[in-house]
Protein backbone atom coordinates (compact mmCIF):
# COMPACT_ATOMS: atom_id res chain seq x y z
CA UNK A 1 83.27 39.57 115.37
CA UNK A 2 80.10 42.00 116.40
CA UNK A 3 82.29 43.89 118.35
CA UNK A 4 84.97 44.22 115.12
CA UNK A 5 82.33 45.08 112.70
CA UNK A 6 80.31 47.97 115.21
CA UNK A 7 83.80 49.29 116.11
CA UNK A 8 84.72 50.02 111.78
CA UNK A 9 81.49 51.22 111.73
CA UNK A 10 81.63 53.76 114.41
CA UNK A 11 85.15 54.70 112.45
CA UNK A 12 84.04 54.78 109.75
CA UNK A 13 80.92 57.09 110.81
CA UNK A 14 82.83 59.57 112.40
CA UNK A 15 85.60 59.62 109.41
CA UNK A 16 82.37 60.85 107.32
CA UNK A 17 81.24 63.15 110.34
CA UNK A 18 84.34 64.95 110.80
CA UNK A 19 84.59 65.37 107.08
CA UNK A 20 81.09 66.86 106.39
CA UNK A 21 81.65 69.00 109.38
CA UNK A 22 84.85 70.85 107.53
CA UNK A 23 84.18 74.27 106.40
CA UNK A 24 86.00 77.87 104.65
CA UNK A 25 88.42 79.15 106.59
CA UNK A 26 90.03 82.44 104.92
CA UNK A 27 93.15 84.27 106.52
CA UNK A 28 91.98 87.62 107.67
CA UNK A 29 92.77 90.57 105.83
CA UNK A 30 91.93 94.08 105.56
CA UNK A 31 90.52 95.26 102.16
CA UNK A 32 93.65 96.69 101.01
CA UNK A 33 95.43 93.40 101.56
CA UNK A 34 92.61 91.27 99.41
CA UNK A 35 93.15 94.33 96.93
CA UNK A 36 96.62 94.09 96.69
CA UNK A 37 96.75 90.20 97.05
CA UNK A 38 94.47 90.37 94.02
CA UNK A 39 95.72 90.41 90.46
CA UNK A 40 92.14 91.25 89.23
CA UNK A 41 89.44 93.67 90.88
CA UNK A 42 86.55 94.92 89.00
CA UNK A 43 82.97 96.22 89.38
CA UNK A 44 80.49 94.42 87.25
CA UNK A 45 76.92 93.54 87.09
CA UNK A 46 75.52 90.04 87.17
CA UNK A 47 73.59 89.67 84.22
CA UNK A 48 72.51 86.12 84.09
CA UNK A 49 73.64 82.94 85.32
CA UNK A 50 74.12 79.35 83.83
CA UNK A 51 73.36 75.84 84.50
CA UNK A 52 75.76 75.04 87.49
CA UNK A 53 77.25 71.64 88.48
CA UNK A 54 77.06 69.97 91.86
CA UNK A 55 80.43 71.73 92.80
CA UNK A 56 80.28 75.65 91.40
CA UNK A 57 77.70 78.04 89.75
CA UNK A 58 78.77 79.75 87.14
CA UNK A 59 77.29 84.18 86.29
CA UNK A 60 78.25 86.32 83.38
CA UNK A 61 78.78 89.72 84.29
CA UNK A 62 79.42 92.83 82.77
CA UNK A 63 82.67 94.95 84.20
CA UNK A 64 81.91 98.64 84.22
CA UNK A 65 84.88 99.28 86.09
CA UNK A 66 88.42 97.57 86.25
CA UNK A 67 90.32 99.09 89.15
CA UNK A 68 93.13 96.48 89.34
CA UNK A 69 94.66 94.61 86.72
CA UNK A 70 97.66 92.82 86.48
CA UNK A 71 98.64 92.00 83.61
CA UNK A 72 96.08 94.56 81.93
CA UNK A 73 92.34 93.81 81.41
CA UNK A 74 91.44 92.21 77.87
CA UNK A 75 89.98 95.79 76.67
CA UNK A 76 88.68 98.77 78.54
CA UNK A 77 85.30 98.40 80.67
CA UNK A 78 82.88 97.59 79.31
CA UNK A 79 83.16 93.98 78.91
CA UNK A 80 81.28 90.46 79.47
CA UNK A 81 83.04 88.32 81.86
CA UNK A 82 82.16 84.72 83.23
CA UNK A 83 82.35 84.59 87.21
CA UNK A 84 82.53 81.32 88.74
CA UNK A 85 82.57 80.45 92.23
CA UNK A 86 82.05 77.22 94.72
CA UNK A 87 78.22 76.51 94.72
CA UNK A 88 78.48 76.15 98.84
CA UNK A 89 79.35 78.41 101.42
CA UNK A 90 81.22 75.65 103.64
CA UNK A 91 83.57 75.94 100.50
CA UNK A 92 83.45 79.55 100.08
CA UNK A 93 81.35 80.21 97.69
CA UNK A 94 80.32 84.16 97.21
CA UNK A 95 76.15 84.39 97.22
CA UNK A 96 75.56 85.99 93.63
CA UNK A 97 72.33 87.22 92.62
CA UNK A 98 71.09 88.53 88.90
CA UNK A 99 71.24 91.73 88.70
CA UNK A 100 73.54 92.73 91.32
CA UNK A 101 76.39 95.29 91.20
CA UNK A 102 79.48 93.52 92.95
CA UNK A 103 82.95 94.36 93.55
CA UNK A 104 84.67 91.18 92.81
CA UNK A 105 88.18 90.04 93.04
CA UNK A 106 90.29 87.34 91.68
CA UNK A 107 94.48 86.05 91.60
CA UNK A 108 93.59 85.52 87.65
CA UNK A 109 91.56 86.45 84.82
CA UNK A 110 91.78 83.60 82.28
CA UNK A 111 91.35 85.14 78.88
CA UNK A 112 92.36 82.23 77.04
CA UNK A 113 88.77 81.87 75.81
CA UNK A 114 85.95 83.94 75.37
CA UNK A 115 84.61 85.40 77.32
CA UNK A 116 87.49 85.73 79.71
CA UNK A 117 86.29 84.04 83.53
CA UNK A 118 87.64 84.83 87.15
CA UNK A 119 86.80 82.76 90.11
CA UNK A 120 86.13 84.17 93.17
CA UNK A 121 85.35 83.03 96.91
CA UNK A 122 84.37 84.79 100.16
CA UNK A 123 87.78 85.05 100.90
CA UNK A 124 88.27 87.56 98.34
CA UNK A 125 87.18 91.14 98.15
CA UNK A 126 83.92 89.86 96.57
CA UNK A 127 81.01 92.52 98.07
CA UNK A 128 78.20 93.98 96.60
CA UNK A 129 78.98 97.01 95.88
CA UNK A 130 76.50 99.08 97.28
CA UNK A 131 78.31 97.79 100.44
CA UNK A 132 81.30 99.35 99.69
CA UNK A 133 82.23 102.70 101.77
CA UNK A 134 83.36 106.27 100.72
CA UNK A 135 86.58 104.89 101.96
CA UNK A 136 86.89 101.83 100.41
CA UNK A 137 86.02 103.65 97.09
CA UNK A 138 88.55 106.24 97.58
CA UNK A 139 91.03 103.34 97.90
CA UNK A 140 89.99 101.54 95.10
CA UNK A 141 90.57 104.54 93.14
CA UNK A 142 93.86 105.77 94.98
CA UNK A 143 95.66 102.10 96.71
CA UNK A 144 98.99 101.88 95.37
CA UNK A 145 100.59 97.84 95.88
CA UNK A 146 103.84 97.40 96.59
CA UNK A 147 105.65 93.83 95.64
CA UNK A 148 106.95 92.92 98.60
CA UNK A 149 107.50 95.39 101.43
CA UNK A 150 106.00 99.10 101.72
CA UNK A 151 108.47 101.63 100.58
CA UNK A 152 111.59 102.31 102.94
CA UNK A 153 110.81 105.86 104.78
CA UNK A 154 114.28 107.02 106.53
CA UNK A 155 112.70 109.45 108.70
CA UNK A 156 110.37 106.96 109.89
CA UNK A 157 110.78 105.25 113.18
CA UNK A 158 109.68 101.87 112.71
């Protein structure tokens, strides 16, 4: 019966083991990809943050810049947003601070209520944007997405 009972237990501790050890995993893109996989990419500023729960925190921001939206943004920049992310990095959650500029992106801006919230995760495009290159701002500015394939080029060879 000893035996029975230590052997559960030794299941059942590394059940919990192999659980806790579980963290993000994100398919590697480049930063046009997570721009164009994106339905929502905006500059904003953290202004102030709210109580969070054990699972996310929870930032309103204002957006000084929209760069992608899809359907359109609520109204032009500049408006308040609510970001909300996973409070843990194992479940990749962004590391947001008040007062920071950050370029984030989401597949959704809810703007069934007020004011309208994203949620974003390292997986994203979700930077600071003082990170952000000359590059990476000129194709912010300039990035065209395509629905499914790249445009069809006869002269090219591939």
């Amino acid at each position: 019966m000893a035996v029975r009972v230590f052997g559960l237990l030794s299941l059942f501790v590394l059940c919990v083991c192999v659980s806790v050890v579980s963290s993000c995993r994100c398919i590697q893109q480049s930063n046009y990809q997570k721009f164009c996989s994106s339905n929502i990419v905006v500059k904003a500023t953290v202004w102030f943050d709210v109580t969070s729960s054990f699972s996310y925190n929870e930032y309103y921001a204002v957006v000084t810049m929209v760069y992608r939206a899809v359907p359109p943004a609520p109204s032009p920049a500049p408006f308040w947003i609510r970001v909300i992310t996973p409070s843990s990095s194992a479940a990749c959650g962004v590391s947001i601070s008040i007062g920071d500029e950050f370029l984030f992106s989401a597949s959704h801006l809810d703007t069934s209520i007020f004011p309208p919230y994203m949620s974003v995760n390292s997986c994203g495009w979700n930077v600071l944007a003082s990170s952000l290159t000359d590059s990476d701002l000129y194709g912010l500015e300039n990035w065209i997405c395509f629905a499914l394939h790249p445009p069809y080029r006869p002269d090219s060879t591939s």
